[in-house]
C-alpha atoms as a PDB file:
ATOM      1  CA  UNK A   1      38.020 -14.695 -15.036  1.00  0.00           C
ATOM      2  CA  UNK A   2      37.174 -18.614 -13.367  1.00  0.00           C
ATOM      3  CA  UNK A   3      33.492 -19.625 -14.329  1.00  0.00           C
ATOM      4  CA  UNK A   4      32.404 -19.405 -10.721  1.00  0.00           C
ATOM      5  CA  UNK A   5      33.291 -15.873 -10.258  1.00  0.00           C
ATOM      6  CA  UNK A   6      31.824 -15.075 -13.316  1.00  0.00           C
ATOM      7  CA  UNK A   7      28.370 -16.754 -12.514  1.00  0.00           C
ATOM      8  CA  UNK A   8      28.513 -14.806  -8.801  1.00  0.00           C
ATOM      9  CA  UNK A   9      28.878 -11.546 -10.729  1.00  0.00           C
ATOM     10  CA  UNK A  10      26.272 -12.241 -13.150  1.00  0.00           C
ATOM     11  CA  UNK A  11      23.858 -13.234 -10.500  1.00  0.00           C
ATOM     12  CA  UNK A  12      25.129 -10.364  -8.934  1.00  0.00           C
ATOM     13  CA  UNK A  13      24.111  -8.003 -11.217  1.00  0.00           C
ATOM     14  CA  UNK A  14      21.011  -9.621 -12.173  1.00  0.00           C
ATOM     15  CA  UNK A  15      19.805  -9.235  -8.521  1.00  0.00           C
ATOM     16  CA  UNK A  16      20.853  -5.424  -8.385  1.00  0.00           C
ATOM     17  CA  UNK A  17      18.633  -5.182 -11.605  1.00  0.00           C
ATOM     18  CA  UNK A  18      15.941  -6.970  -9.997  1.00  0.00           C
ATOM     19  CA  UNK A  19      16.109  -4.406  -6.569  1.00  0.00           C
ATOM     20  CA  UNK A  20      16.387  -1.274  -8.663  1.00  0.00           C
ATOM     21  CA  UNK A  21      13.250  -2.197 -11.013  1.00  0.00           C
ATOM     22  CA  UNK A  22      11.339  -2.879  -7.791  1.00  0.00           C
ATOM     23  CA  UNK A  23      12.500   0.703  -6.305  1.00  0.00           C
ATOM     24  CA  UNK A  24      11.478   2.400  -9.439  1.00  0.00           C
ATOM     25  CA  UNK A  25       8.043   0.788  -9.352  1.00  0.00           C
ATOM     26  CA  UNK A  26       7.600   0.888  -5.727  1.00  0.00           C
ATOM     27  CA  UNK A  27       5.388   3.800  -4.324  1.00  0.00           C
ATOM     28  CA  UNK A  28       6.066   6.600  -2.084  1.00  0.00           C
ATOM     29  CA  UNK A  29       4.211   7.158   1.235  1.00  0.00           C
ATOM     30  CA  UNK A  30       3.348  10.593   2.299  1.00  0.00           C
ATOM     31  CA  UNK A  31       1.530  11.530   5.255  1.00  0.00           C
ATOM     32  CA  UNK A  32      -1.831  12.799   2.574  1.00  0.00           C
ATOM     33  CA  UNK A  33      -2.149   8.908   1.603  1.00  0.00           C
ATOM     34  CA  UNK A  34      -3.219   7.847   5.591  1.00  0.00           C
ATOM     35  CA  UNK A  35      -6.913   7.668   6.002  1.00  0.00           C
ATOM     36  CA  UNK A  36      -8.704  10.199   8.522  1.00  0.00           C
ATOM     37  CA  UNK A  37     -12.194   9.791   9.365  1.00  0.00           C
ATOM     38  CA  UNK A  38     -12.822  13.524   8.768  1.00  0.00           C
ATOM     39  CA  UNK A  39     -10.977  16.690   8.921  1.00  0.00           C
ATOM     40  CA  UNK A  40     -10.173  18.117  12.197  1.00  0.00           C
ATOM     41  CA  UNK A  41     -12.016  21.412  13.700  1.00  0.00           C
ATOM     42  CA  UNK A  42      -9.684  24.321  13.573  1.00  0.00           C
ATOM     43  CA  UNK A  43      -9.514  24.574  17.560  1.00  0.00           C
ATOM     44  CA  UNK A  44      -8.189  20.829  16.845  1.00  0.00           C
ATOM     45  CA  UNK A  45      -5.681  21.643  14.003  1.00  0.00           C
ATOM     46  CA  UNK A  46      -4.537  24.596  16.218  1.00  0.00           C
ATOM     47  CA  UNK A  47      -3.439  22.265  19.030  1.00  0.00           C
ATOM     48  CA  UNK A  48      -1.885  19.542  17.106  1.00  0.00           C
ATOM     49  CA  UNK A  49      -0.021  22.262  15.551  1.00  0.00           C
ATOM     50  CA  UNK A  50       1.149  23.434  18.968  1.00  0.00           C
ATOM     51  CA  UNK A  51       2.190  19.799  19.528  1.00  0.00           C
ATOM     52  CA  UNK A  52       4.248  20.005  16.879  1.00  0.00           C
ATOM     53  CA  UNK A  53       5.965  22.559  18.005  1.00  0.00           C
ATOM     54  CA  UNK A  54       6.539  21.447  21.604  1.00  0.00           C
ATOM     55  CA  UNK A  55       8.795  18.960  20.005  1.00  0.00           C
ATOM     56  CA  UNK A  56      12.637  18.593  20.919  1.00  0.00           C
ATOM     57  CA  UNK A  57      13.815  18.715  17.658  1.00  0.00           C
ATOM     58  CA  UNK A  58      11.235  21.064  15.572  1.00  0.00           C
ATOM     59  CA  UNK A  59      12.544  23.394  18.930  1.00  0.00           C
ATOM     60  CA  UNK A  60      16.296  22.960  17.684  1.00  0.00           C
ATOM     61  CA  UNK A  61      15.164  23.411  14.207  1.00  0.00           C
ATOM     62  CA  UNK A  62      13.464  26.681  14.991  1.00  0.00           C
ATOM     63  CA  UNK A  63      16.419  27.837  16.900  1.00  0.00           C
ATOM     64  CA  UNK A  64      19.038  27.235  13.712  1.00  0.00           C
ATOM     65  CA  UNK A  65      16.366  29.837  11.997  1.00  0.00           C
ATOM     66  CA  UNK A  66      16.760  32.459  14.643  1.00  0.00           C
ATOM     67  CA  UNK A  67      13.196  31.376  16.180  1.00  0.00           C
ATOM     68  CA  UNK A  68      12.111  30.632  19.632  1.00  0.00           C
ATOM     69  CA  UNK A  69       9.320  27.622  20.044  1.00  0.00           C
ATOM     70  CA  UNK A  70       7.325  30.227  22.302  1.00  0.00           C
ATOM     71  CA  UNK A  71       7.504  32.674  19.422  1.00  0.00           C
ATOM     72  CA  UNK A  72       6.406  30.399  16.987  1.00  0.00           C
ATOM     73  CA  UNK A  73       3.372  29.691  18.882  1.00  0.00           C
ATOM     74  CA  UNK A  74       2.576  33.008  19.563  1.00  0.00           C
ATOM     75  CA  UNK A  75       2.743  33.467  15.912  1.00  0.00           C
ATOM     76  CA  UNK A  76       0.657  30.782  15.305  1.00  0.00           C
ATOM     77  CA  UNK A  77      -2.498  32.295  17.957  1.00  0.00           C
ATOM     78  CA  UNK A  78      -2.191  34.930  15.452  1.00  0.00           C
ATOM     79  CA  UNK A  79      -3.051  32.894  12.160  1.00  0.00           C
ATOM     80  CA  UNK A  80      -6.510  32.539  11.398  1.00  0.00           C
ATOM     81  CA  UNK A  81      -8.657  29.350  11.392  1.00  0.00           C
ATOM     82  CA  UNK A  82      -7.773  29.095   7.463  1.00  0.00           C
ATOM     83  CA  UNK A  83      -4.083  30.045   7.723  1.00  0.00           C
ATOM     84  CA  UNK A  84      -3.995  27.128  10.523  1.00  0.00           C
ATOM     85  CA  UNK A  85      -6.071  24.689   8.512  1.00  0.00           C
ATOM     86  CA  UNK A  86      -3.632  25.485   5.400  1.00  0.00           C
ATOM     87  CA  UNK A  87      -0.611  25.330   7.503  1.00  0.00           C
ATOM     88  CA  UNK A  88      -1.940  21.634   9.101  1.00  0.00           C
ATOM     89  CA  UNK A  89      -2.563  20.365   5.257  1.00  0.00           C
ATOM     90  CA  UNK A  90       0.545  21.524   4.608  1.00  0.00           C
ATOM     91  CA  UNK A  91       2.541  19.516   7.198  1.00  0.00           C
ATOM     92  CA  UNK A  92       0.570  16.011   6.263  1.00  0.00           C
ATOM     93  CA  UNK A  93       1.046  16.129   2.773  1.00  0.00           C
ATOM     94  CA  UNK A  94       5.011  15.901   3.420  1.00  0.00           C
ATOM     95  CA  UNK A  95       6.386  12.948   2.794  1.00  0.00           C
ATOM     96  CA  UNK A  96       6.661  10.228   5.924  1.00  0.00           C
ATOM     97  CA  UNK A  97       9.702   9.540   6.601  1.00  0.00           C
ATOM     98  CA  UNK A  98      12.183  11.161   3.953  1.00  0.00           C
ATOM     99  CA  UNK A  99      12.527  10.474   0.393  1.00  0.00           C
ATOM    100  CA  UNK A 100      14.971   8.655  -1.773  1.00  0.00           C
ATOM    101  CA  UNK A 101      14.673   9.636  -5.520  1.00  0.00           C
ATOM    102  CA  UNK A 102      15.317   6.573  -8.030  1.00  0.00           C
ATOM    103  CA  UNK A 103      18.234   8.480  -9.080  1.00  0.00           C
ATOM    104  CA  UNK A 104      19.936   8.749  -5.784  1.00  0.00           C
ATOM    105  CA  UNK A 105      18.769   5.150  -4.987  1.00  0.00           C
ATOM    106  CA  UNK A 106      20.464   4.066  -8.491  1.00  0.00           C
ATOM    107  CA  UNK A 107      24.493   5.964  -7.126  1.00  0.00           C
ATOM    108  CA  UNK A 108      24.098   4.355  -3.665  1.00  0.00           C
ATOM    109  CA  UNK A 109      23.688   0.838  -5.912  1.00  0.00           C
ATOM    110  CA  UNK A 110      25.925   1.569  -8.373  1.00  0.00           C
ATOM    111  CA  UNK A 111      28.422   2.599  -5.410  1.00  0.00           C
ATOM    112  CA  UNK A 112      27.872  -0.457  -3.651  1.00  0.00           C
ATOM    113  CA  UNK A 113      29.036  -2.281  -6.816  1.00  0.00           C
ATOM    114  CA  UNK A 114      31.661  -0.855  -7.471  1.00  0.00           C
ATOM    115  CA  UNK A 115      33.271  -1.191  -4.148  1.00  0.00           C
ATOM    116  CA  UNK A 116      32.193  -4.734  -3.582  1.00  0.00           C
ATOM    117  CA  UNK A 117      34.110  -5.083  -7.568  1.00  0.00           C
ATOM    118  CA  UNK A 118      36.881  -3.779  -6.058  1.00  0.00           C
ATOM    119  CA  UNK A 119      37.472  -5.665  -3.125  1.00  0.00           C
END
């Protein structure tokens, strides 16, 4: 292997090394970690909930489970204020956005390597 191919790799390398100690280190964001000034009445939890619902695609979702977006907020007039308040704590503690795990992060790198070696 020529010296300048071998310093590209190594550099290479060393900056895949350098991206994958940042990911490990990096912290997730969930939808729990964004300030509120205080928690919302449950007349208030009930209609954001409702909002939710009234979305395109939590409608297509509901369908692929055999459930109707005006069933679902029928069934939700039927929770108590607790259930709803539960149900809305639920929904913003999930993570924003999706989550990549280190370890699926560290295939998709080791992936890209490997192609890029072979090419």
């Amino acid at each position: 292997m020529s010296e300048p191919v071998r310093n590209r790799l190594v550099e290479f390398v060393a900056l895949m090394l350098l991206v994958l100690a940042a990911a490990a280190i990096m912290p997730r964001a969930n939808a729990a970690m964004i300030a509120t000034d205080a928690a919302l009445p449950a007349t208030a939890e009930r209609e954001h909930l409702k909002a939710l619902l009234a979305r395109p695609e939590v409608g297509a979702a509901l369908q692929k489970m055999g459930l109707s977006a005006p069933d679902a907020a029928a069934r939700m007039d039927a929770m108590t204020d607790a259930e709803v308040a539960q149900l809305a704590g639920r929904i913003d503690a999930l993570p924003a956005g999706g989550a990549l795990s280190n370890q699926e992060l560290g295939l998709i790198i080791l992936v890209v390597i490997l192609v890029l070696l072979l090419i």
